[in-house]
PDB file of N, CA and C in Angstrom:
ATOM      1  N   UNK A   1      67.814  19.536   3.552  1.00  0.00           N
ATOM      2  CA  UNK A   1      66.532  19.734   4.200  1.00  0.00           C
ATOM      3  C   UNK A   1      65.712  18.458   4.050  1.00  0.00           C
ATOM      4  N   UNK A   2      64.835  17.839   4.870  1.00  0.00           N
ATOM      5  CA  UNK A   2      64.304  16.844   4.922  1.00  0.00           C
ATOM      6  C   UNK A   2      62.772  17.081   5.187  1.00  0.00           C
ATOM      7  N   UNK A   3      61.852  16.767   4.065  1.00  0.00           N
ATOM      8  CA  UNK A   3      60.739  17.021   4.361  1.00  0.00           C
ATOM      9  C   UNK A   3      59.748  16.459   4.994  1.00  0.00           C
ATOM     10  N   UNK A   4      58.894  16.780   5.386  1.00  0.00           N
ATOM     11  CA  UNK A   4      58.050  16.155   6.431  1.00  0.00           C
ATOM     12  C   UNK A   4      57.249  15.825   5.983  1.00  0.00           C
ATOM     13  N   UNK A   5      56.520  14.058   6.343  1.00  0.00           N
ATOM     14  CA  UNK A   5      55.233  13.839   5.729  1.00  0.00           C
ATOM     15  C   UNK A   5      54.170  13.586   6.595  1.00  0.00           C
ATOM     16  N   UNK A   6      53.129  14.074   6.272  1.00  0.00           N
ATOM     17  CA  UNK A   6      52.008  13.358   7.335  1.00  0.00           C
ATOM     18  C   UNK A   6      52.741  11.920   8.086  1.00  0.00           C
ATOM     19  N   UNK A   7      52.182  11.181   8.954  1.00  0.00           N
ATOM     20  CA  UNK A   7      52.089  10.083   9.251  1.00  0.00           C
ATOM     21  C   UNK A   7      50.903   9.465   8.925  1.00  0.00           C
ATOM     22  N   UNK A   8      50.618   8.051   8.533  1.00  0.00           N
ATOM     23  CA  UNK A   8      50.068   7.461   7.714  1.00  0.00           C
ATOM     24  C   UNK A   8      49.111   6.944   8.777  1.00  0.00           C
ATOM     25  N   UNK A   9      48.334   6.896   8.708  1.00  0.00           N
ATOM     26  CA  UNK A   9      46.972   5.682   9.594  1.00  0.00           C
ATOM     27  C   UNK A   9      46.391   4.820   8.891  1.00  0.00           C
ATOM     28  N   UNK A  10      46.568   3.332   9.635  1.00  0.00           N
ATOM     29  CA  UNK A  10      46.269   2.398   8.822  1.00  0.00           C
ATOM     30  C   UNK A  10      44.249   2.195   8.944  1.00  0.00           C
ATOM     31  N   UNK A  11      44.041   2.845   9.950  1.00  0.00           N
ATOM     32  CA  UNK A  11      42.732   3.284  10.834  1.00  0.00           C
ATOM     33  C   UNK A  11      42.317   4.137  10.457  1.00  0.00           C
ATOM     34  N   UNK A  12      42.466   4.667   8.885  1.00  0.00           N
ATOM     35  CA  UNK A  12      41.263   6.030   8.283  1.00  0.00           C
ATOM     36  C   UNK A  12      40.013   5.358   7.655  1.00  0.00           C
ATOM     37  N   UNK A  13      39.666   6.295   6.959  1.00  0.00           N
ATOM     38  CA  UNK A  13      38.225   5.879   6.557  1.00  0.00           C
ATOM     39  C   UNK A  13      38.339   5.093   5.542  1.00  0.00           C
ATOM     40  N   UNK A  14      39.007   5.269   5.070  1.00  0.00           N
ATOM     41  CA  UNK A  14      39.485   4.115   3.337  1.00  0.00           C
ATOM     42  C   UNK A  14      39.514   2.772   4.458  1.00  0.00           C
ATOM     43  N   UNK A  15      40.216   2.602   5.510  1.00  0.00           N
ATOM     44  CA  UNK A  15      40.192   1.078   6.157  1.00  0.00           C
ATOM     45  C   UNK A  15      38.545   0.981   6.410  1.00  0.00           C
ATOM     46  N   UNK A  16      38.222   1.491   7.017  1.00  0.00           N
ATOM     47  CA  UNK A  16      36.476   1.373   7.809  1.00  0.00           C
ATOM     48  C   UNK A  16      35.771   1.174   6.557  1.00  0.00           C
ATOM     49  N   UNK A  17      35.879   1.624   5.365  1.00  0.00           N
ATOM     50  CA  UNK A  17      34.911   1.851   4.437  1.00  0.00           C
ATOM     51  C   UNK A  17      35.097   0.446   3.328  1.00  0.00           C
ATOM     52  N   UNK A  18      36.037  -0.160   3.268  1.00  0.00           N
ATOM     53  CA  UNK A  18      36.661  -1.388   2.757  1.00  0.00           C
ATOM     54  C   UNK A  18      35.546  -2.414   2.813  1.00  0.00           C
ATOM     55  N   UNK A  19      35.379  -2.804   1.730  1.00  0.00           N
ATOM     56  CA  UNK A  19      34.346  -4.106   1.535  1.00  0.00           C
ATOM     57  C   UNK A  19      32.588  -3.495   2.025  1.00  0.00           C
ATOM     58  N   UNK A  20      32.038  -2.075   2.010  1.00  0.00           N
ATOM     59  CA  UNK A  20      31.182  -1.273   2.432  1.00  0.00           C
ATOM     60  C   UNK A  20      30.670  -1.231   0.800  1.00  0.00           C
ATOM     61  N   UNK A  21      29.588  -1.482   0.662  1.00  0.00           N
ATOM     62  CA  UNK A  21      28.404  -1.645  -0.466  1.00  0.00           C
ATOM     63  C   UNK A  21      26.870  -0.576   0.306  1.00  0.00           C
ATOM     64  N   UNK A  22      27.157   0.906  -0.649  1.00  0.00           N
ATOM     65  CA  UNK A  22      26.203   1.753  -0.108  1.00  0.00           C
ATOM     66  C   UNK A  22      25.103   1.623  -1.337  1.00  0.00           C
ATOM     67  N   UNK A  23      23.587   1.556  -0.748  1.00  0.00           N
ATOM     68  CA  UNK A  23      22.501   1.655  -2.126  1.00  0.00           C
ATOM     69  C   UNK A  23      21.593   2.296  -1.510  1.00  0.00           C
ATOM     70  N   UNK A  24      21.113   3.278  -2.626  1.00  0.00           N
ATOM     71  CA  UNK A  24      20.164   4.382  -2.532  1.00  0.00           C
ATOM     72  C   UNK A  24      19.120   4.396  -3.975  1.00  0.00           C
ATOM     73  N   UNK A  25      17.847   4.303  -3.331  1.00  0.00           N
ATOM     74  CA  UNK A  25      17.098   4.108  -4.314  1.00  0.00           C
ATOM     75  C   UNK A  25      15.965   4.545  -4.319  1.00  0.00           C
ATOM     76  N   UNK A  26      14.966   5.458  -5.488  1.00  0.00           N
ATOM     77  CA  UNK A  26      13.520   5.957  -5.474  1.00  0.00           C
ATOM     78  C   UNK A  26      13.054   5.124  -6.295  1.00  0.00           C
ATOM     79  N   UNK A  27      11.459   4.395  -6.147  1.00  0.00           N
ATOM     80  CA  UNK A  27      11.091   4.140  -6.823  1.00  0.00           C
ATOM     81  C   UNK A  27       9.504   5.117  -6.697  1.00  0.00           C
ATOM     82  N   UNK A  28       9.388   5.031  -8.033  1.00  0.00           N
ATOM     83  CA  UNK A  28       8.597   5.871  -8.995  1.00  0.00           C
ATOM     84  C   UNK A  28       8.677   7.776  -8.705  1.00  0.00           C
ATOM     85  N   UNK A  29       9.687   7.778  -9.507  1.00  0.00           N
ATOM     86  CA  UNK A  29      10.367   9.242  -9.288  1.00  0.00           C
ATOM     87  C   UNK A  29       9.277   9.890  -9.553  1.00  0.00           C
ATOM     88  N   UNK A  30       8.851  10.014 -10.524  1.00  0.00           N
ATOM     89  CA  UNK A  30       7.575  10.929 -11.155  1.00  0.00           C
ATOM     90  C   UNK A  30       6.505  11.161 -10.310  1.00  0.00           C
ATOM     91  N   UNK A  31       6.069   9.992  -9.118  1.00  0.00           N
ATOM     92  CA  UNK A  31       5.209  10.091  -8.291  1.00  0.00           C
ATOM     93  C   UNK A  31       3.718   9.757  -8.921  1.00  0.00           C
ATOM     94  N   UNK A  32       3.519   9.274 -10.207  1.00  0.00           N
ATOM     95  CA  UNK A  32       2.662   8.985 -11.185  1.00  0.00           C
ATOM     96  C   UNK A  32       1.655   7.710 -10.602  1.00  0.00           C
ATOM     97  N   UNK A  33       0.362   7.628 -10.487  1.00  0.00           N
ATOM     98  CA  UNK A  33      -0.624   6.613 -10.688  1.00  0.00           C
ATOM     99  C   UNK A  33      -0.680   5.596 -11.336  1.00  0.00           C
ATOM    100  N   UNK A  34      -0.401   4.522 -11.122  1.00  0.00           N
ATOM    101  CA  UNK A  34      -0.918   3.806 -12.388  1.00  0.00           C
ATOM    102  C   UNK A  34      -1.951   3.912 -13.233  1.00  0.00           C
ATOM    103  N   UNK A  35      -1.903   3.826 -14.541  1.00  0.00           N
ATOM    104  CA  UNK A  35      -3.648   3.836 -15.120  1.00  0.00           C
ATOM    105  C   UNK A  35      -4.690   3.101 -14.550  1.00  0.00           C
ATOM    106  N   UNK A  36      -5.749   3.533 -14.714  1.00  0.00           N
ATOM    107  CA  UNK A  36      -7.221   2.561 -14.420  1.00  0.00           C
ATOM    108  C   UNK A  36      -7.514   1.564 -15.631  1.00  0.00           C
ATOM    109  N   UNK A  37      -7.678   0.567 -15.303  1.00  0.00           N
ATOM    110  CA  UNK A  37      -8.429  -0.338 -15.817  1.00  0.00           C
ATOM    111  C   UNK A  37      -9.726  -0.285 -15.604  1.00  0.00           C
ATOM    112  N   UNK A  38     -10.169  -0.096 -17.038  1.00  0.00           N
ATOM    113  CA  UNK A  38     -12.079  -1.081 -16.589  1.00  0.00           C
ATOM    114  C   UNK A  38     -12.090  -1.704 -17.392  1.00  0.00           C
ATOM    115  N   UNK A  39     -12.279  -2.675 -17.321  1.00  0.00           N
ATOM    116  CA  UNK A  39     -12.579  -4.158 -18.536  1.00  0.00           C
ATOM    117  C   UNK A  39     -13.808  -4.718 -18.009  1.00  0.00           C
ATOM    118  N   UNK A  40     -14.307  -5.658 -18.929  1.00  0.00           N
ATOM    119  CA  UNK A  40     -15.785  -6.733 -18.144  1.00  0.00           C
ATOM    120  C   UNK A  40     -15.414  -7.744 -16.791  1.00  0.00           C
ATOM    121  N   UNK A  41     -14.549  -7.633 -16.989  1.00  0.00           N
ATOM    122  CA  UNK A  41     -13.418  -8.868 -16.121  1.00  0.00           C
ATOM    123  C   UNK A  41     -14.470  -8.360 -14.546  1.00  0.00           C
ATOM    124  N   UNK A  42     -13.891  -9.165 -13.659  1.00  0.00           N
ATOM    125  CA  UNK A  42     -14.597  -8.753 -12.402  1.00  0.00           C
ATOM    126  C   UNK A  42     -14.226  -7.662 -11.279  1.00  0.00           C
ATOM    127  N   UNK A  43     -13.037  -7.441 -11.612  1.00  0.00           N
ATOM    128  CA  UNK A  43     -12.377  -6.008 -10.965  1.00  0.00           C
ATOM    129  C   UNK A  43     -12.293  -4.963 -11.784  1.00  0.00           C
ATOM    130  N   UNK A  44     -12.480  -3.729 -11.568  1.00  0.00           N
ATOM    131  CA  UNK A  44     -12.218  -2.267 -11.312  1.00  0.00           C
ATOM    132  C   UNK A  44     -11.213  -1.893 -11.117  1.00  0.00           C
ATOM    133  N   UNK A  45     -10.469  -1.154 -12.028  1.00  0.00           N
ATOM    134  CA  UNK A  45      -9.366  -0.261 -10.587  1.00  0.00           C
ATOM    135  C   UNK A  45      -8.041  -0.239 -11.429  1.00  0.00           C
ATOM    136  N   UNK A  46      -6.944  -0.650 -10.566  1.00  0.00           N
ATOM    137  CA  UNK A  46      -5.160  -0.637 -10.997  1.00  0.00           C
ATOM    138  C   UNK A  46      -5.121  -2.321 -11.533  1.00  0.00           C
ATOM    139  N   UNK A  47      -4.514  -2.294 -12.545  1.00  0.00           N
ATOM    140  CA  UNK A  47      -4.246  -3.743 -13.025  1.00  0.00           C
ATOM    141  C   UNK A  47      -2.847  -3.774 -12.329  1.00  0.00           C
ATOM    142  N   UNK A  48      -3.412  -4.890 -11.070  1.00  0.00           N
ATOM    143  CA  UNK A  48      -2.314  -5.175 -10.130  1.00  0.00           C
ATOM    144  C   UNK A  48      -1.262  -6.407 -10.439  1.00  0.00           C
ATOM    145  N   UNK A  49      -1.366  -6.824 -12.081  1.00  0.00           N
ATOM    146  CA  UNK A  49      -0.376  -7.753 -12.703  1.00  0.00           C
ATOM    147  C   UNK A  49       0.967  -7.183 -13.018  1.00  0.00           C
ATOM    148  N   UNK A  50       0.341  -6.073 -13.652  1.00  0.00           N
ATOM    149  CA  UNK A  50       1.579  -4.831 -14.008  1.00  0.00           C
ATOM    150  C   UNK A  50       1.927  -3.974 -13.672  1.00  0.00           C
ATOM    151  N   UNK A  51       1.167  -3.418 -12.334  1.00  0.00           N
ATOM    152  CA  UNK A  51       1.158  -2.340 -11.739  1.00  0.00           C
ATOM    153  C   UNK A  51       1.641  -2.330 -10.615  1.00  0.00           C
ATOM    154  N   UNK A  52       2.135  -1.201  -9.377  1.00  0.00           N
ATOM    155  CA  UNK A  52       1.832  -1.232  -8.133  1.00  0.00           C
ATOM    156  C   UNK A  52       1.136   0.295  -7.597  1.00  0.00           C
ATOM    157  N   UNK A  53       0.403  -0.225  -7.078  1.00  0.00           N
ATOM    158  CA  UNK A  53      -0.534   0.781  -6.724  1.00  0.00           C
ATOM    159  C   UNK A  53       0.239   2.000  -5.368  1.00  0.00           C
ATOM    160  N   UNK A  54       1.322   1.981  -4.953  1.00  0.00           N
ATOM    161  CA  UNK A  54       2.083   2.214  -4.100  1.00  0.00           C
ATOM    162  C   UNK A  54       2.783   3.265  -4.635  1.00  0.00           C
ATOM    163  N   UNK A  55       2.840   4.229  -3.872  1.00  0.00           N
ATOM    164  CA  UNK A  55       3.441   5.951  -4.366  1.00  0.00           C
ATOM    165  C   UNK A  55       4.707   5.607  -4.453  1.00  0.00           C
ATOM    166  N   UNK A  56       5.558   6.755  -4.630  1.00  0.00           N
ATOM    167  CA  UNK A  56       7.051   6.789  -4.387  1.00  0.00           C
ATOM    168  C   UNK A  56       7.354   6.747  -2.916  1.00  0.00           C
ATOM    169  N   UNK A  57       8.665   5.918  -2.882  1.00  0.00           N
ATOM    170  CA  UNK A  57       9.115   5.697  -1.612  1.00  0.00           C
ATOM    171  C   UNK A  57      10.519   5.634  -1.935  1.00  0.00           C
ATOM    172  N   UNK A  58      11.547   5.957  -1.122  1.00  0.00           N
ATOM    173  CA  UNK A  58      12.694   5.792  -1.244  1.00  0.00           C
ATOM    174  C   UNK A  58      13.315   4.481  -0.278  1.00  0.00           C
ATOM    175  N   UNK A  59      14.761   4.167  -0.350  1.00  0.00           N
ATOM    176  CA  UNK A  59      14.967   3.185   0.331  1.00  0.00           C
ATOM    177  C   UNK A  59      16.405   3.137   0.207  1.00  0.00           C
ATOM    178  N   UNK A  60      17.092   2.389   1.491  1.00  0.00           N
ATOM    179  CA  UNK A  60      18.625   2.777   1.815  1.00  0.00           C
ATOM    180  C   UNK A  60      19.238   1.606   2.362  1.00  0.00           C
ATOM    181  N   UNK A  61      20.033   1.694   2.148  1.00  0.00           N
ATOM    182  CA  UNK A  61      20.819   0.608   3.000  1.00  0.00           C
ATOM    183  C   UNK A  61      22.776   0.042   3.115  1.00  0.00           C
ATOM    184  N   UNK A  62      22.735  -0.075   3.783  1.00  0.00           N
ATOM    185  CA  UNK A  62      24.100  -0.244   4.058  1.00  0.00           C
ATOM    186  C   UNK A  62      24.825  -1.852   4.231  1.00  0.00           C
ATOM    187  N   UNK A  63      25.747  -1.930   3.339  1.00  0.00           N
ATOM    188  CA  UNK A  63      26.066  -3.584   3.705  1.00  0.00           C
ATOM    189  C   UNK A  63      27.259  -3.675   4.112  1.00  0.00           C
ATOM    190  N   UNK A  64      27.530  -3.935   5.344  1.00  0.00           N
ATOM    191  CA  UNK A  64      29.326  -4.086   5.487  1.00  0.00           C
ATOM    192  C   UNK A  64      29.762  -5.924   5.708  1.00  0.00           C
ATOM    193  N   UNK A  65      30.933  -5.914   5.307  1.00  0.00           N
ATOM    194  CA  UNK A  65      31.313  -7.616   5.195  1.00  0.00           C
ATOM    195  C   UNK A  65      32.382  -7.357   5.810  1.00  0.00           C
ATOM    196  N   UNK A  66      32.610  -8.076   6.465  1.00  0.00           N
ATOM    197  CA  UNK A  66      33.989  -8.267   7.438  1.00  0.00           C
ATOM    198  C   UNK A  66      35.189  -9.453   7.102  1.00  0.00           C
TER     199      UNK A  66
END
């Protein structure tokens, strides 16, 4: 008896997906504020040295190399 095997495609997704670099990323999961600063200094507010005043956002991207 001789068994049968699939036939092979050199054209599946393992070929298409080859040298494919996927990145997925949240920044500030928690969704958290930065603290306030008040000092004498001349600004008010988010100490924008260490901070970003910018909510959570996610971000994606796909890199293919040929």
């Amino acid at each position: 008896e001789v068994a049968m095997r699939p036939a092979t495609n050199s054209k599946g997704l393992r070929h298409w997906l080859a040298n494919t670099t996927i990145t997925f990323g949240i920044n500030n999961v928690a969704d958290t504020r930065p603290p306030l600063s008040v000092n004498g200094d001349s600004y008010q507010g988010f100490d924008t040295f260490n901070t970003n005043p910018i909510q959570r956002y996610f971000y994606f991207s796909i890199e293919k190399r040929f």
